[in-house]
Protein backbone atom coordinates (compact mmCIF):
# COMPACT_ATOMS: atom_id res chain seq x y z
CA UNK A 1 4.86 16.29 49.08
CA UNK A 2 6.57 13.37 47.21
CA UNK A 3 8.62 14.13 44.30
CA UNK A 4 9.67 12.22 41.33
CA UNK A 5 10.22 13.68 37.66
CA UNK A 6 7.61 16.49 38.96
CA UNK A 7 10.07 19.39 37.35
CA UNK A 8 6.94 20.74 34.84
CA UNK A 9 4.58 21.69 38.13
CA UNK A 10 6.34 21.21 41.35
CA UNK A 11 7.25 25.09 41.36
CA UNK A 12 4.17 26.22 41.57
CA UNK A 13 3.21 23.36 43.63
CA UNK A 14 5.91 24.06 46.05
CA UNK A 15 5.44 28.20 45.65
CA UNK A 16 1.57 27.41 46.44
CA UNK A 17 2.32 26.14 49.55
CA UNK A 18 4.54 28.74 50.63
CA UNK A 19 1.96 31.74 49.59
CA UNK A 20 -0.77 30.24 52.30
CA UNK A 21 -2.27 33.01 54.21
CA UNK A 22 -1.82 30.84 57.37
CA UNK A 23 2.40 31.24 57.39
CA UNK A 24 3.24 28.84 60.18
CA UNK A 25 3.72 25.22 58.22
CA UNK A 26 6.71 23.25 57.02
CA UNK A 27 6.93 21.99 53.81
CA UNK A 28 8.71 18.47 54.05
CA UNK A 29 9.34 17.57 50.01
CA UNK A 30 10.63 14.46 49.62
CA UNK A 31 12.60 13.82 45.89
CA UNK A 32 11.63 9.65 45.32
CA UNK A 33 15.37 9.48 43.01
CA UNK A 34 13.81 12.20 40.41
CA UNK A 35 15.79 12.08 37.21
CA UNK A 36 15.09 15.58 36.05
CA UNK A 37 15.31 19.18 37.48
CA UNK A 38 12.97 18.31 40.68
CA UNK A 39 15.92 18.07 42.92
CA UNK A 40 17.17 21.74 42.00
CA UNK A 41 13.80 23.48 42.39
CA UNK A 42 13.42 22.03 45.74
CA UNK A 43 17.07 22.96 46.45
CA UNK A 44 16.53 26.50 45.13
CA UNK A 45 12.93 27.12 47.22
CA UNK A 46 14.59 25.62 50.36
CA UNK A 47 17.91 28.27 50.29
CA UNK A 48 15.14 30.73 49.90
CA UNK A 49 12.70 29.93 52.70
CA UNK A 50 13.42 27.73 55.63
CA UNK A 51 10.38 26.29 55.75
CA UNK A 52 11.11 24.03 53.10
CA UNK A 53 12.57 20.57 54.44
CA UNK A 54 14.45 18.59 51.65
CA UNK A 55 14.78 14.70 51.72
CA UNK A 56 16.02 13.03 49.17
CA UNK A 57 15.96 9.16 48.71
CA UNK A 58 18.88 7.31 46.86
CA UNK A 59 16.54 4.97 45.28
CA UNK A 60 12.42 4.91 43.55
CA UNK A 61 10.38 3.66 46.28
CA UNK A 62 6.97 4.95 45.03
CA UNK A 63 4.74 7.55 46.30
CA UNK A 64 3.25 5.91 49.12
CA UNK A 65 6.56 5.11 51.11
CA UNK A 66 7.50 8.94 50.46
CA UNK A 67 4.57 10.19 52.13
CA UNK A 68 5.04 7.76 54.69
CA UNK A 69 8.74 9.00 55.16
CA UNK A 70 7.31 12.54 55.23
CA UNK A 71 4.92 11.88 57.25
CA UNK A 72 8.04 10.44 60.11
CA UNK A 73 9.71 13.69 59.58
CA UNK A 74 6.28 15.91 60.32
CA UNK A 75 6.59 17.63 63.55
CA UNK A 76 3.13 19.97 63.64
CA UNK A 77 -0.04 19.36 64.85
CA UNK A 78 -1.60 19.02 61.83
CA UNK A 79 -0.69 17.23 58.73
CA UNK A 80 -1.62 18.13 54.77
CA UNK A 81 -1.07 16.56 52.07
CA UNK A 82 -0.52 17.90 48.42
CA UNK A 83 1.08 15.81 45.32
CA UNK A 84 3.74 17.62 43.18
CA UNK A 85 1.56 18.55 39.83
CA UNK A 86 -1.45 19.45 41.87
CA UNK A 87 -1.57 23.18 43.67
CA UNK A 88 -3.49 25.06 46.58
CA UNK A 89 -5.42 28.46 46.51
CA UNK A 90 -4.07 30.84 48.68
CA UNK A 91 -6.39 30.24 51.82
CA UNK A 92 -6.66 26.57 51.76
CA UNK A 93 -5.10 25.54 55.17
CA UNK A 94 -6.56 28.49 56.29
CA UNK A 95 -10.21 27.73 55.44
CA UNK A 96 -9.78 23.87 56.94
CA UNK A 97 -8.03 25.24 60.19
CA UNK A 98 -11.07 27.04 60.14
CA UNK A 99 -13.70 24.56 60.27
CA UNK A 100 -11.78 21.88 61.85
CA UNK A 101 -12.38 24.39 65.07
CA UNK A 102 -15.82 25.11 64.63
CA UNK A 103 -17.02 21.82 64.13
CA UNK A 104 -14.58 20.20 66.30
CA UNK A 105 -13.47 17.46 63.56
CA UNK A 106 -9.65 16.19 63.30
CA UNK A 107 -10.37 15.55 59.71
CA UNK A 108 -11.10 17.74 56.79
CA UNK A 109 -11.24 17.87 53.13
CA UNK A 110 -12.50 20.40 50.44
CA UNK A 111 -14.10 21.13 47.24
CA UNK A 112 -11.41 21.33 44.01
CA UNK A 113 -11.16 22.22 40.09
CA UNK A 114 -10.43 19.34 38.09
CA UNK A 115 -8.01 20.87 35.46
CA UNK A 116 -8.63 18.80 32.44
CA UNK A 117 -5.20 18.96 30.12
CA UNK A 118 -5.07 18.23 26.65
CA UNK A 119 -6.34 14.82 25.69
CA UNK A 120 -7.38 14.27 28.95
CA UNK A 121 -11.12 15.53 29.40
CA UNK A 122 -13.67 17.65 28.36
CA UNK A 123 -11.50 20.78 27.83
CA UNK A 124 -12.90 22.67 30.29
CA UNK A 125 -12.38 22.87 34.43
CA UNK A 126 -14.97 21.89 36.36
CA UNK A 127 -15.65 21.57 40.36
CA UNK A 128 -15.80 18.47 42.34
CA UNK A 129 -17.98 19.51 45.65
CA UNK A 130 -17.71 17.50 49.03
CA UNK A 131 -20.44 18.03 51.61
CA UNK A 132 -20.21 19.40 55.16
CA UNK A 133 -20.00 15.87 57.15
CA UNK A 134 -18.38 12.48 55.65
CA UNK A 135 -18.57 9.32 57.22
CA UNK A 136 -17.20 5.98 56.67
CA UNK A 137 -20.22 5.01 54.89
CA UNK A 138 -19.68 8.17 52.46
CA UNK A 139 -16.48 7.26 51.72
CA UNK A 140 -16.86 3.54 50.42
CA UNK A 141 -19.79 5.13 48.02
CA UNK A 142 -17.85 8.43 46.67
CA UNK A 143 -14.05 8.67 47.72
CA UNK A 144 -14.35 12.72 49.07
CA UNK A 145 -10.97 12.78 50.15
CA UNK A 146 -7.72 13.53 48.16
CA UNK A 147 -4.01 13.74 48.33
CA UNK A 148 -4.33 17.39 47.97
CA UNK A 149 -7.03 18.08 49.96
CA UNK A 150 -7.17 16.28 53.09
CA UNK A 151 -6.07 17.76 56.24
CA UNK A 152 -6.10 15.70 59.57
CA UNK A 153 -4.49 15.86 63.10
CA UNK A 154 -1.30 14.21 63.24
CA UNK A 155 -1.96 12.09 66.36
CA UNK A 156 -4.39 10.08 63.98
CA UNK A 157 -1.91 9.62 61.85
CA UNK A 158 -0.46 5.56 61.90
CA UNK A 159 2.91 4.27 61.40
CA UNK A 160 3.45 3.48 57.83
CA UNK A 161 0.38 4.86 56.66
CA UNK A 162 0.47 4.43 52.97
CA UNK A 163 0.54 0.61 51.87
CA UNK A 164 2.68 0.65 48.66
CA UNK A 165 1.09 -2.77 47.76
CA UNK A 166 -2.31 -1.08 47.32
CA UNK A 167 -2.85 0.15 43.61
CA UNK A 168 -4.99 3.07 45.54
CA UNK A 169 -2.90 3.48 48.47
CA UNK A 170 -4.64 6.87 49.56
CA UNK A 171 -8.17 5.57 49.24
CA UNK A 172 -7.21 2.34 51.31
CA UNK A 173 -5.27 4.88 54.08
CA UNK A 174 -8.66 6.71 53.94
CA UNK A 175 -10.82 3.63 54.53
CA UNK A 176 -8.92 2.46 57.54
CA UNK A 177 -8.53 5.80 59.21
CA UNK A 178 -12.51 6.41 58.84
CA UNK A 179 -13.93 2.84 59.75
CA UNK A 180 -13.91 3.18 63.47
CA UNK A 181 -16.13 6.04 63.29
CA UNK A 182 -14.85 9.39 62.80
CA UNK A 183 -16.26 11.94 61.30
CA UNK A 184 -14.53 14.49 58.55
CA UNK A 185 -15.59 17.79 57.83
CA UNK A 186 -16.02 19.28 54.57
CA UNK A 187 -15.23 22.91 53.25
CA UNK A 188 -17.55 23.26 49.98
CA UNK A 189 -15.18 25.91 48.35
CA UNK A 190 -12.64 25.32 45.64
CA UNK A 191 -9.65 25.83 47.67
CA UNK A 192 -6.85 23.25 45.82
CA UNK A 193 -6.77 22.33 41.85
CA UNK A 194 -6.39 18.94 41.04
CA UNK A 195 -4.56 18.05 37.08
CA UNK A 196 -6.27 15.22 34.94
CA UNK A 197 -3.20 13.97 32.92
CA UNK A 198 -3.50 12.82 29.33
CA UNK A 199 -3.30 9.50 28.74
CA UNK A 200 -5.07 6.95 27.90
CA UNK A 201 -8.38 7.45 29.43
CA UNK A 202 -10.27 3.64 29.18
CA UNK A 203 -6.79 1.83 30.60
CA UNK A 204 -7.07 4.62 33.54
CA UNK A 205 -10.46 3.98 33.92
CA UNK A 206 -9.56 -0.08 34.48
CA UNK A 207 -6.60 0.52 36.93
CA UNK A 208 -9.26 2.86 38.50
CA UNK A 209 -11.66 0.17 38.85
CA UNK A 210 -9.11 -2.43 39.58
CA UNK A 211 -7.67 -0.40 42.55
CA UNK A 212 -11.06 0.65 43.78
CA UNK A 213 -11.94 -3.32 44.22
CA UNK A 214 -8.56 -4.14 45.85
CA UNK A 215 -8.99 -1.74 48.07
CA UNK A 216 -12.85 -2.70 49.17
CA UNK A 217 -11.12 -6.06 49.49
CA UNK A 218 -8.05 -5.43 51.35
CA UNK A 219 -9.01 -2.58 53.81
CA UNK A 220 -12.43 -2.71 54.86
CA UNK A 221 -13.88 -6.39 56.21
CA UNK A 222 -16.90 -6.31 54.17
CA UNK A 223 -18.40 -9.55 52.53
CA UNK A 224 -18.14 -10.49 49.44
CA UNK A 225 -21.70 -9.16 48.24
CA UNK A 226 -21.44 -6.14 49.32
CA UNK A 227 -17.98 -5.59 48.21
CA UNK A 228 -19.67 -5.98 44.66
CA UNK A 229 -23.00 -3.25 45.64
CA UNK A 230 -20.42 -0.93 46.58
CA UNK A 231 -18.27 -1.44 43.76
CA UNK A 232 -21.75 -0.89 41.80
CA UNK A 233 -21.85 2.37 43.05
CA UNK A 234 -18.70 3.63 43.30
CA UNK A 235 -19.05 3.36 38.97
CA UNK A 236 -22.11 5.28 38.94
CA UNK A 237 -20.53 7.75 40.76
CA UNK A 238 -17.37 7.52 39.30
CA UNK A 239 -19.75 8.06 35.75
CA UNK A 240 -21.78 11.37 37.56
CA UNK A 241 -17.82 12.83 38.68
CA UNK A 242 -16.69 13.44 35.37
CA UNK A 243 -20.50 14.80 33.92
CA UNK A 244 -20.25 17.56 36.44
CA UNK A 245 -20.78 20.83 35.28
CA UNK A 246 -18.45 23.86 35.08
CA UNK A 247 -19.35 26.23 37.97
């Protein structure tokens, strides 16, 4: 979990994590120089349960280096990612341990609420489903994976997996684990809720875009023209994402 400023969420965040059903985890939160309470919360969970594994950096690298320095300090067999303002429902690793087994997959993701806040949205939560198998070829049309949802072995994991330099660092991580051909499961249930920030929502929408072409670009080989079919797509889908209904 990389921190910075997160003081507003990361309790519950942090709490969320520590409430799983399936009790043997670590929690590595690393504090990127936060500025407000963050660094106490974290201090206070981690006297309480000793799951909790505190690092905290001197100066703001950015969340992709502080995954990528959590991800160094990981020591299970499985590794899960979840971003400080986002949260998990109780059975989440659970559910993914789960179907990882049965369908013998070393990558999963899941269904999640998008909470819309204030001035953000629609004003109402809705669901954004994944289906049961994703391939590479899913993933360049409809990014199905999130920070807070993804769950993979850690032996796939490579060194310095998050490329700061990327405007969508996650989605380009995604791309290059997936392109060789594996094959991610998906759990169609609700099990983490992800928060739609206010803000401007057309300027989002552009560094959206923006980082969705870079990443096409920078991490996956394909030629120019069908860099721009897929980028086609991805805001048709990107349009159909945010029109789903409330189940």
């Amino acid at each position: 979990m990389p921190i910075h400023n997160s003081e507003l969420y990361l309790e519950a965040a942090m709490r969320s994590v520590l409430e799983q059903s399936e009790t043997d985890l670590e929690l590595i939160a690393v504090d990127d120089a936060s500025e407000d309470r963050s660094a106490g919360i974290v201090e206070k969970l981690e006297q309480t349960d000793c799951r909790v594994i505190s690092i905290k950096l001197q100066n703001n690298f950015g969340a992709a280096q502080a995954r990528n320095i959590g991800l160094d300090a990981a020591r299970g067999r499985y590794i899960a990612f979840l971003d400080s303002d986002d949260f998990w429902e109780t059975h989440k690793l659970e559910r993914q341990l789960e179907a990882m087994k049965d369908t013998d997959c070393s990558i999963c993701t899941c269904s999640y609420w998008m909470h819309f806040e204030e001035g953000s949205g629609p004003g109402e939560d809705r669901v954004f489903h994944v289906p049961e198998r994703i391939r590479y070829a899913d993933l360049l049309d409809i990014n199905y994976f999130s920070c807070s949802t993804l769950m993979l072995e850690r032996s796939l994991v490579p060194e310095h997996m998050f490329d700061g330099s990327l405007m969508h660092e996650d989605y380009g991580a995604w791309l290059v684990l997936m392109r060789d051909g594996l094959v991610a499961c998906g759990v169609d249930e609700p099990l983490a809720t992800y928060r739609v920030r206010g803000g401007s929502r057309s300027s989002n929408k552009i560094s959206s875009a923006l980082g969705r072409w870079q990443a096409l670009g920078r991490c996956t080989g394909e030629p120019l023209q069908r860099r721009i079919v897929l980028f086609l797509r991805y805001a048709v889908a990107g349009i159909r994402k945010y029109e789903l209904r409330h189940e």
